[in-house]
PDB file of N, CA and C in Angstrom:
ATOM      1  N   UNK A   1     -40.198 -29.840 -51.982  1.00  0.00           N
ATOM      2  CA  UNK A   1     -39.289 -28.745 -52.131  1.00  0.00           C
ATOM      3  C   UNK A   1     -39.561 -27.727 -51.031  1.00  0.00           C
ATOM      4  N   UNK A   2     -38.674 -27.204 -50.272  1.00  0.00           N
ATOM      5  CA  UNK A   2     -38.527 -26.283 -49.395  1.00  0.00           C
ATOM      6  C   UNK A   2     -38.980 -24.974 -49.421  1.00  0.00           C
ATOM      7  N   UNK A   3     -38.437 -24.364 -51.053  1.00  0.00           N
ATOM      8  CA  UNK A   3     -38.544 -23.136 -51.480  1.00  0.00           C
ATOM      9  C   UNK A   3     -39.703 -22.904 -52.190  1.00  0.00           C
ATOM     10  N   UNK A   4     -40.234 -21.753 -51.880  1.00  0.00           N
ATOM     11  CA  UNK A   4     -41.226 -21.007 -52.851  1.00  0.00           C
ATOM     12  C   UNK A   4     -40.407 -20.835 -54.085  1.00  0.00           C
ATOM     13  N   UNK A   5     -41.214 -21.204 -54.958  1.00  0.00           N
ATOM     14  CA  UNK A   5     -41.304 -20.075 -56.116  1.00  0.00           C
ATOM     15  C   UNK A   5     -40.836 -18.783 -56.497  1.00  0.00           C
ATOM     16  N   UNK A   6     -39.430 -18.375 -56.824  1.00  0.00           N
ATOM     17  CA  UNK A   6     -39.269 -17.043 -56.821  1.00  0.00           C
ATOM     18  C   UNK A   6     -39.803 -16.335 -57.856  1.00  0.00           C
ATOM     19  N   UNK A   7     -40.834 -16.883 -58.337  1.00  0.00           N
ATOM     20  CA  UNK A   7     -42.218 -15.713 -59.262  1.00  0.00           C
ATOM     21  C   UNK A   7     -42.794 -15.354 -59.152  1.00  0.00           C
ATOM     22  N   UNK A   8     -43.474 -16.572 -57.816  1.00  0.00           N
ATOM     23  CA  UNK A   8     -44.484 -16.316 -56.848  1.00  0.00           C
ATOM     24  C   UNK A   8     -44.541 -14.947 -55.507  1.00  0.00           C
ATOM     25  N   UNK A   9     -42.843 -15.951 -55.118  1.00  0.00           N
ATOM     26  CA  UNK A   9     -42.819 -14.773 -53.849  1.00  0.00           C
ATOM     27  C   UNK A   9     -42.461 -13.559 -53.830  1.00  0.00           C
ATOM     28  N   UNK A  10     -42.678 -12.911 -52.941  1.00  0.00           N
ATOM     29  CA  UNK A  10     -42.091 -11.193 -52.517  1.00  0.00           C
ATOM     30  C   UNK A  10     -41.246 -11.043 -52.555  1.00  0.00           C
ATOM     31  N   UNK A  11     -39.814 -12.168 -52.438  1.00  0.00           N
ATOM     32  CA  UNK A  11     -38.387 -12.496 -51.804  1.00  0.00           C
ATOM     33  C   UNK A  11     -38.190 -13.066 -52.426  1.00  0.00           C
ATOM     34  N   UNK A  12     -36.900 -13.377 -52.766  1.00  0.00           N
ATOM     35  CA  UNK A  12     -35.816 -14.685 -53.082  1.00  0.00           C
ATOM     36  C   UNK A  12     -35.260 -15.410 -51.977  1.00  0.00           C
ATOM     37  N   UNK A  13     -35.555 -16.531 -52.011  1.00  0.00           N
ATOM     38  CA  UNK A  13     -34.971 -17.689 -50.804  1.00  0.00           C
ATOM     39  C   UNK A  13     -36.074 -17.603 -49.787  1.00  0.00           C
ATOM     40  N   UNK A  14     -37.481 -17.739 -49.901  1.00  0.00           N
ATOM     41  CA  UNK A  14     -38.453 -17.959 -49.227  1.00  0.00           C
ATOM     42  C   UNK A  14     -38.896 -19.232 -49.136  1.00  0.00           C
ATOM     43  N   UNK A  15     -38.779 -19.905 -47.548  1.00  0.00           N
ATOM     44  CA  UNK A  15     -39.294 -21.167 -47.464  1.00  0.00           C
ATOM     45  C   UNK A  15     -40.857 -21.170 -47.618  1.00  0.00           C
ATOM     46  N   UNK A  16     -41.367 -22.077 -47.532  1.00  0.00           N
ATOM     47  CA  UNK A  16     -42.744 -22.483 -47.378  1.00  0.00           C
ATOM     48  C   UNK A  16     -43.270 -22.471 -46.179  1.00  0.00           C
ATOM     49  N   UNK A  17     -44.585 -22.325 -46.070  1.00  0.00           N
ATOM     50  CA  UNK A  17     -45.002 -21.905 -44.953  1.00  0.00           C
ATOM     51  C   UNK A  17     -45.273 -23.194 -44.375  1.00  0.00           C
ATOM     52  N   UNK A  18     -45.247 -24.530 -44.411  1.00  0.00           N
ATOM     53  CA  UNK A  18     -45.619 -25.550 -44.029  1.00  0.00           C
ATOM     54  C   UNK A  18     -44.216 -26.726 -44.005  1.00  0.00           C
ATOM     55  N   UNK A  19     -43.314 -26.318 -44.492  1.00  0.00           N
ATOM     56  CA  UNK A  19     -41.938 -26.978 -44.501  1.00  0.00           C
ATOM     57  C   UNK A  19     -41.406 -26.890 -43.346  1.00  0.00           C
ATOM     58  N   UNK A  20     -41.081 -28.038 -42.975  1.00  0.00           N
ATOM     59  CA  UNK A  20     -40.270 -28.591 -41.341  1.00  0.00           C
ATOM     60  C   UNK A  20     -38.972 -29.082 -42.284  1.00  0.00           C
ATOM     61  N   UNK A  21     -37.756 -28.305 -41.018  1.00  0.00           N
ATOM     62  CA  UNK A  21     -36.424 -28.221 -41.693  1.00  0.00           C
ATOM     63  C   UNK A  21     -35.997 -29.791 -41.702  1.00  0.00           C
ATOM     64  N   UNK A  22     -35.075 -30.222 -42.719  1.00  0.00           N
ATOM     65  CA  UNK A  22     -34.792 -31.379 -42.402  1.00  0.00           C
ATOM     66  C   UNK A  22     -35.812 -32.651 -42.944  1.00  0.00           C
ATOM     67  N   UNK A  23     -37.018 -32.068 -43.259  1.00  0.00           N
ATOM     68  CA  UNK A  23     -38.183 -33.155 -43.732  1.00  0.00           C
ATOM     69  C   UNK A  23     -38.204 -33.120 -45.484  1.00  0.00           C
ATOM     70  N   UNK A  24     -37.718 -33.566 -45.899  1.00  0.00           N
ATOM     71  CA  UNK A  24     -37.622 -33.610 -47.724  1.00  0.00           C
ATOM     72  C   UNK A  24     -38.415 -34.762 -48.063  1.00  0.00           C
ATOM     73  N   UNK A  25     -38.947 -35.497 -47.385  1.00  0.00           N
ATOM     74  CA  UNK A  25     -39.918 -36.861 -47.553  1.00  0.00           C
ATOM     75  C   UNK A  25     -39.104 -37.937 -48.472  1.00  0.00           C
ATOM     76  N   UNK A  26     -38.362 -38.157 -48.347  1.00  0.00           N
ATOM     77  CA  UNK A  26     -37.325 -38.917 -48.856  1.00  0.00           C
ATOM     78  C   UNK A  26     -37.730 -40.265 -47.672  1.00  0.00           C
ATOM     79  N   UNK A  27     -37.996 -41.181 -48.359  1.00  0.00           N
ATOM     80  CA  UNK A  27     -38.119 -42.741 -47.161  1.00  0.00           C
ATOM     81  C   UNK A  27     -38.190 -43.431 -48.305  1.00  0.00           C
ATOM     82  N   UNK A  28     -36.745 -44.155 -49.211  1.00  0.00           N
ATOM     83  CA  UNK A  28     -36.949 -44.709 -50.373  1.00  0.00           C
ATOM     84  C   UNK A  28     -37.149 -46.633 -49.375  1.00  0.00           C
ATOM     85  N   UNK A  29     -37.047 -47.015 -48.499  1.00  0.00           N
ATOM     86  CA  UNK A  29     -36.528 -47.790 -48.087  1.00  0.00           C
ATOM     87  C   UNK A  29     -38.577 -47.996 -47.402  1.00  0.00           C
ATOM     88  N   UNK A  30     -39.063 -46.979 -47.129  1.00  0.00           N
ATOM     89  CA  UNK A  30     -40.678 -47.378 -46.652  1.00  0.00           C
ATOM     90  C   UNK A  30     -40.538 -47.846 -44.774  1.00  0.00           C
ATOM     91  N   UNK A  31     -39.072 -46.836 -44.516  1.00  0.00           N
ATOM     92  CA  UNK A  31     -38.730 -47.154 -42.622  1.00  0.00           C
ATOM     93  C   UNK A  31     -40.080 -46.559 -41.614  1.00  0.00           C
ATOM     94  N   UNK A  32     -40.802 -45.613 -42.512  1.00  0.00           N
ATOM     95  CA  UNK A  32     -41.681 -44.672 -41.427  1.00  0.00           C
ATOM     96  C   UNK A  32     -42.956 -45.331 -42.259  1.00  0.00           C
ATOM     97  N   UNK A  33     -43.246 -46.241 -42.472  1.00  0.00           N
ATOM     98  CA  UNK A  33     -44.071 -46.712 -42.948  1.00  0.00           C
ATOM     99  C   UNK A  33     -45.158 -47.595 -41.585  1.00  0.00           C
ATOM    100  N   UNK A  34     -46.190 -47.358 -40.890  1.00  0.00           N
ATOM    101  CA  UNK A  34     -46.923 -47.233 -40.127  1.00  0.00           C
ATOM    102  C   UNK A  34     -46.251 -47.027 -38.307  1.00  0.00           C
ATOM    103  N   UNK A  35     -45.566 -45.870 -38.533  1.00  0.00           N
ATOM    104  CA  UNK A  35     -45.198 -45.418 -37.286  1.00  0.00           C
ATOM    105  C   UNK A  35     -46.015 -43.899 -37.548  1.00  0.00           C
ATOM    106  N   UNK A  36     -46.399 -44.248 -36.010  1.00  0.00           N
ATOM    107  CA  UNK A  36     -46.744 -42.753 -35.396  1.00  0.00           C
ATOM    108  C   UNK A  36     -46.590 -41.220 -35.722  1.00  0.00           C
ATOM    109  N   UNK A  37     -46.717 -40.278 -35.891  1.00  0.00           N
ATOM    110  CA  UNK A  37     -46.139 -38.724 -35.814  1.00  0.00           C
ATOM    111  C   UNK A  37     -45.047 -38.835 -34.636  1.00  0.00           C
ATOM    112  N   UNK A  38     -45.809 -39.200 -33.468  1.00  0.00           N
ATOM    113  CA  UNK A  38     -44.655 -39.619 -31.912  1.00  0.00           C
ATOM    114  C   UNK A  38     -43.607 -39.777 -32.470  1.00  0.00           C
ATOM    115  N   UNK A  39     -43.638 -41.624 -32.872  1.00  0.00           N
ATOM    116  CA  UNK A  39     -42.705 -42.324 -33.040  1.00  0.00           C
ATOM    117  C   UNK A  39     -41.577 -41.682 -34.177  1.00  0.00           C
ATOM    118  N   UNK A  40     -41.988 -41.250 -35.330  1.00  0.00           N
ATOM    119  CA  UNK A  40     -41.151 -40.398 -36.134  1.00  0.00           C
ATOM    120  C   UNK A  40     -40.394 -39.005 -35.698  1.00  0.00           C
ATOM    121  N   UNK A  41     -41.116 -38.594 -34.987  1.00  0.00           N
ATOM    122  CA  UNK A  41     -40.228 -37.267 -34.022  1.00  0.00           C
ATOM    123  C   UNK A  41     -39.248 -37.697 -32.755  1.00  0.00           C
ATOM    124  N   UNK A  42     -39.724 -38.777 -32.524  1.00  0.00           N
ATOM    125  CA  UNK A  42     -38.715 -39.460 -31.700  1.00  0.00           C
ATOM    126  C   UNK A  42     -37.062 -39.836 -32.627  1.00  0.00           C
ATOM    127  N   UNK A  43     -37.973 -40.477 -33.220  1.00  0.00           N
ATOM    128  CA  UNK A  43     -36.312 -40.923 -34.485  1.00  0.00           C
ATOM    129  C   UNK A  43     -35.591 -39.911 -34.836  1.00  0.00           C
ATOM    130  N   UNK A  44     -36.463 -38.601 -35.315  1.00  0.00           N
ATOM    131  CA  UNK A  44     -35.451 -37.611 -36.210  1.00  0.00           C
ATOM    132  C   UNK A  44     -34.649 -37.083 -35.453  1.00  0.00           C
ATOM    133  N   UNK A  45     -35.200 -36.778 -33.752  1.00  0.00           N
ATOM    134  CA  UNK A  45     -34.758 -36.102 -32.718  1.00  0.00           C
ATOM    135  C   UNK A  45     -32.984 -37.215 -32.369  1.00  0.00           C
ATOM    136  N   UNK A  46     -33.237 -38.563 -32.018  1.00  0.00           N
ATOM    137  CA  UNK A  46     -32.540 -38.921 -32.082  1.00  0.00           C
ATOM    138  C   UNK A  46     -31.258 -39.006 -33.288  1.00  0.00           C
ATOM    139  N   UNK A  47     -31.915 -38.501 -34.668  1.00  0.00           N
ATOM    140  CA  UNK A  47     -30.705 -38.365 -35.870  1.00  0.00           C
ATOM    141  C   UNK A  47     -30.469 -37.007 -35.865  1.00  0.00           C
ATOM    142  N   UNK A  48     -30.612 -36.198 -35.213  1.00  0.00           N
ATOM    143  CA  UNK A  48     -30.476 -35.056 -34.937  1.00  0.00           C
ATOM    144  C   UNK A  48     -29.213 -34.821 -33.973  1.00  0.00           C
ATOM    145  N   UNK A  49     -29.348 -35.857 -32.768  1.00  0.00           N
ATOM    146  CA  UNK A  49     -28.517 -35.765 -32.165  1.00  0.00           C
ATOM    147  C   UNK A  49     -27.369 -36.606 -32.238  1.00  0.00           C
ATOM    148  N   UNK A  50     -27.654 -37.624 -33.026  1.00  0.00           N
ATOM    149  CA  UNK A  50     -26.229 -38.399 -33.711  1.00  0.00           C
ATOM    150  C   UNK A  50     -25.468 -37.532 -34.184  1.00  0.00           C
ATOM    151  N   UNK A  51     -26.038 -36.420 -35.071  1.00  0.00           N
ATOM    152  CA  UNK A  51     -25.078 -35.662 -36.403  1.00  0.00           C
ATOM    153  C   UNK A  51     -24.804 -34.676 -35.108  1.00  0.00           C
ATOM    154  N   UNK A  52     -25.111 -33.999 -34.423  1.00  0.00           N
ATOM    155  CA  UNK A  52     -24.520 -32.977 -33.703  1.00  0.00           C
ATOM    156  C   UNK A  52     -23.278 -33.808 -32.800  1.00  0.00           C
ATOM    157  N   UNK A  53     -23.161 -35.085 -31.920  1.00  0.00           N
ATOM    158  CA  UNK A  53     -22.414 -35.656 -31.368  1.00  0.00           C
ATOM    159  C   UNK A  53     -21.087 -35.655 -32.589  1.00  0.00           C
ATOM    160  N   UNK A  54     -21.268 -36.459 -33.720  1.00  0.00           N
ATOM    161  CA  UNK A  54     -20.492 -36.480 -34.557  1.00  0.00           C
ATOM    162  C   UNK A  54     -19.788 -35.118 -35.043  1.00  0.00           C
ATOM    163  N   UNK A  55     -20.236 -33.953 -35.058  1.00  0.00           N
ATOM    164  CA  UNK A  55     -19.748 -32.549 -35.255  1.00  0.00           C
ATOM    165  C   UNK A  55     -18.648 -32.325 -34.056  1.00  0.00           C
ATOM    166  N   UNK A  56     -19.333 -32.699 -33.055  1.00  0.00           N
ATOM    167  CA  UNK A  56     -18.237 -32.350 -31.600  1.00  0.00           C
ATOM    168  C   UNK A  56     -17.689 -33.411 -32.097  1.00  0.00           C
ATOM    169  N   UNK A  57     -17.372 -34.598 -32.299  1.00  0.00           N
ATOM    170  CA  UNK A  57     -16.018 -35.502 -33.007  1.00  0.00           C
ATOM    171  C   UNK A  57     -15.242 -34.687 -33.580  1.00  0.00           C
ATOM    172  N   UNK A  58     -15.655 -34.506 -34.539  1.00  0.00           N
ATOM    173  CA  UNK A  58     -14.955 -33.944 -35.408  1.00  0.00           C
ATOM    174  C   UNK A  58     -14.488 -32.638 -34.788  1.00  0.00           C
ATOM    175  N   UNK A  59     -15.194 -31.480 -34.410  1.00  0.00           N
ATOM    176  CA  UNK A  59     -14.285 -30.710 -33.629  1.00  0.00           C
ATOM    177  C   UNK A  59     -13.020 -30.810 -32.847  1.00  0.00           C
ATOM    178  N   UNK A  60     -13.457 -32.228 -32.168  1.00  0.00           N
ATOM    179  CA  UNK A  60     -12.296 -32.538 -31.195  1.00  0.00           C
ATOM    180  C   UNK A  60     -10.936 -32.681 -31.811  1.00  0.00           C
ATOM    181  N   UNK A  61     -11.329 -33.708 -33.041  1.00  0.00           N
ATOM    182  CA  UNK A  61      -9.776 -33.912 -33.491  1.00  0.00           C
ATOM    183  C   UNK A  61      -9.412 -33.507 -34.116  1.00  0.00           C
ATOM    184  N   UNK A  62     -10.134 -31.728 -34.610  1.00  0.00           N
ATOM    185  CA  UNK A  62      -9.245 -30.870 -35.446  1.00  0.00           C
ATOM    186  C   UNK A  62      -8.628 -30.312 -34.409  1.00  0.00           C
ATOM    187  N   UNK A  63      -8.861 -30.070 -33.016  1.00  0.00           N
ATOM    188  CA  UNK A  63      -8.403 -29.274 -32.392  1.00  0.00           C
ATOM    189  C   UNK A  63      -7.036 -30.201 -31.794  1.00  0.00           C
ATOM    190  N   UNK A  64      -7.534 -31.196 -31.747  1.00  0.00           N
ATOM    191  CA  UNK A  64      -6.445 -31.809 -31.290  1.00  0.00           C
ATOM    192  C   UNK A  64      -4.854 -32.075 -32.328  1.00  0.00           C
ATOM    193  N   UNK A  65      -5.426 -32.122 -33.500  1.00  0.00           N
ATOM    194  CA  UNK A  65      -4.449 -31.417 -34.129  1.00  0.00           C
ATOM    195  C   UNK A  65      -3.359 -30.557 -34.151  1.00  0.00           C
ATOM    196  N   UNK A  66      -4.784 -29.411 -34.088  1.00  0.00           N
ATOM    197  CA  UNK A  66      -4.090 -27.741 -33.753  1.00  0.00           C
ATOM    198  C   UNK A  66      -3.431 -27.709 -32.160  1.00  0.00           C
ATOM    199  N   UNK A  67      -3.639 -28.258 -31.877  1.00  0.00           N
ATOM    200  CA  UNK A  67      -2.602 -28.570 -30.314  1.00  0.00           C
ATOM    201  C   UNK A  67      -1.234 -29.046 -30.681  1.00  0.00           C
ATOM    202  N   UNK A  68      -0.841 -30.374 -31.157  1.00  0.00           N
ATOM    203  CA  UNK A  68      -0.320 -31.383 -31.085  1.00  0.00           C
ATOM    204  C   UNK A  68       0.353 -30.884 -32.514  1.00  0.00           C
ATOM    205  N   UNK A  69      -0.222 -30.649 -33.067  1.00  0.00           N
ATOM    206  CA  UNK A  69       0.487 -30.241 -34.984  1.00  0.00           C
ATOM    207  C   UNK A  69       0.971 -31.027 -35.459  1.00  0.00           C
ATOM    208  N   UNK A  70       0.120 -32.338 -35.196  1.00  0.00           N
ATOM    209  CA  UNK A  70       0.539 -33.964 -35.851  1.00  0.00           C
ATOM    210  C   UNK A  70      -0.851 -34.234 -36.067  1.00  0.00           C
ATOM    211  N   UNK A  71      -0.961 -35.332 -37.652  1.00  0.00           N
ATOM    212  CA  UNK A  71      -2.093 -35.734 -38.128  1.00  0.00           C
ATOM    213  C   UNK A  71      -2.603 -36.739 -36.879  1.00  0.00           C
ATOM    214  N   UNK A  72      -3.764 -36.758 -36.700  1.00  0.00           N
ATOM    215  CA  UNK A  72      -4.522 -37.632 -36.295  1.00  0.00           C
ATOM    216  C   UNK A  72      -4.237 -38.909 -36.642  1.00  0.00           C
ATOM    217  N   UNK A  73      -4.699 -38.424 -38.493  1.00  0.00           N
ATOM    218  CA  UNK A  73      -4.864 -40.137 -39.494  1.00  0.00           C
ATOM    219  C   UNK A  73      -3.374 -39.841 -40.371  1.00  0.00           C
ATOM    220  N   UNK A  74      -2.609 -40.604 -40.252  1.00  0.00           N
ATOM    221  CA  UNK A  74      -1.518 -40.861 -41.024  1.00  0.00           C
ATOM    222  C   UNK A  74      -1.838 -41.242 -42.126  1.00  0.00           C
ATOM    223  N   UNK A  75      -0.827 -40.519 -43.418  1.00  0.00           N
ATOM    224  CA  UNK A  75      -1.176 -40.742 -44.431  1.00  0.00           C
ATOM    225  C   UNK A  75      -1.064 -42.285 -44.918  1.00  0.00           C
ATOM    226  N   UNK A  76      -2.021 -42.681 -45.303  1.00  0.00           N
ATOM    227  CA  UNK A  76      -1.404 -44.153 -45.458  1.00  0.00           C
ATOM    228  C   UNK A  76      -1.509 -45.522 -44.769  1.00  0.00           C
ATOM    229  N   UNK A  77      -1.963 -44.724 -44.194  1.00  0.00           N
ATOM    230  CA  UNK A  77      -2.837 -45.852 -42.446  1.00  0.00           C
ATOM    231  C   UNK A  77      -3.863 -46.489 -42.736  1.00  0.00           C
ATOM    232  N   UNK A  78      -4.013 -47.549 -42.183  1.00  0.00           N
ATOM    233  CA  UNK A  78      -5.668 -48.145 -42.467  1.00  0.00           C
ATOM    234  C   UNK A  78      -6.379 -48.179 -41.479  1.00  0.00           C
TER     235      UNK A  78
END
């Protein structure tokens, strides 16, 4: 869990002092299972930059939208 304790802390919505964003230790599958610290900062860095590429996707073809003022995906399309 990310969050302190709000009984504990001074604040409400206080992370932990040892929590890296994005790390919930979730590996139901056992993928980081004898790789490196390296090798695991390598990966996240790379899923890091999948989801940001995919955001500029998606930017693009709302905008392209808002240009054009025709759906992208037709209703009904496969």
């Amino acid at each position: 869990m990310a969050w302190q304790s709000p009984f504990e802390a001074s604040r409400l919505f206080l992370q932990k002092d040892d929590h890296v964003p994005g790390d919930y230790a979730w590996d139901p599958l056992n993928l980081s299972n004898g790789k490196s610290a390296n090798d695991m900062k390598d990966v996240k860095m790379k899923e890091l930059n999948n989801g940001r590429l995919a955001m500029v996707a998606i930017a693009g073809l709302v905008a392209q939208e808002l240009v054009d003022g025709v759906n992208v995906f037709q209703p009904g399309s496969q």
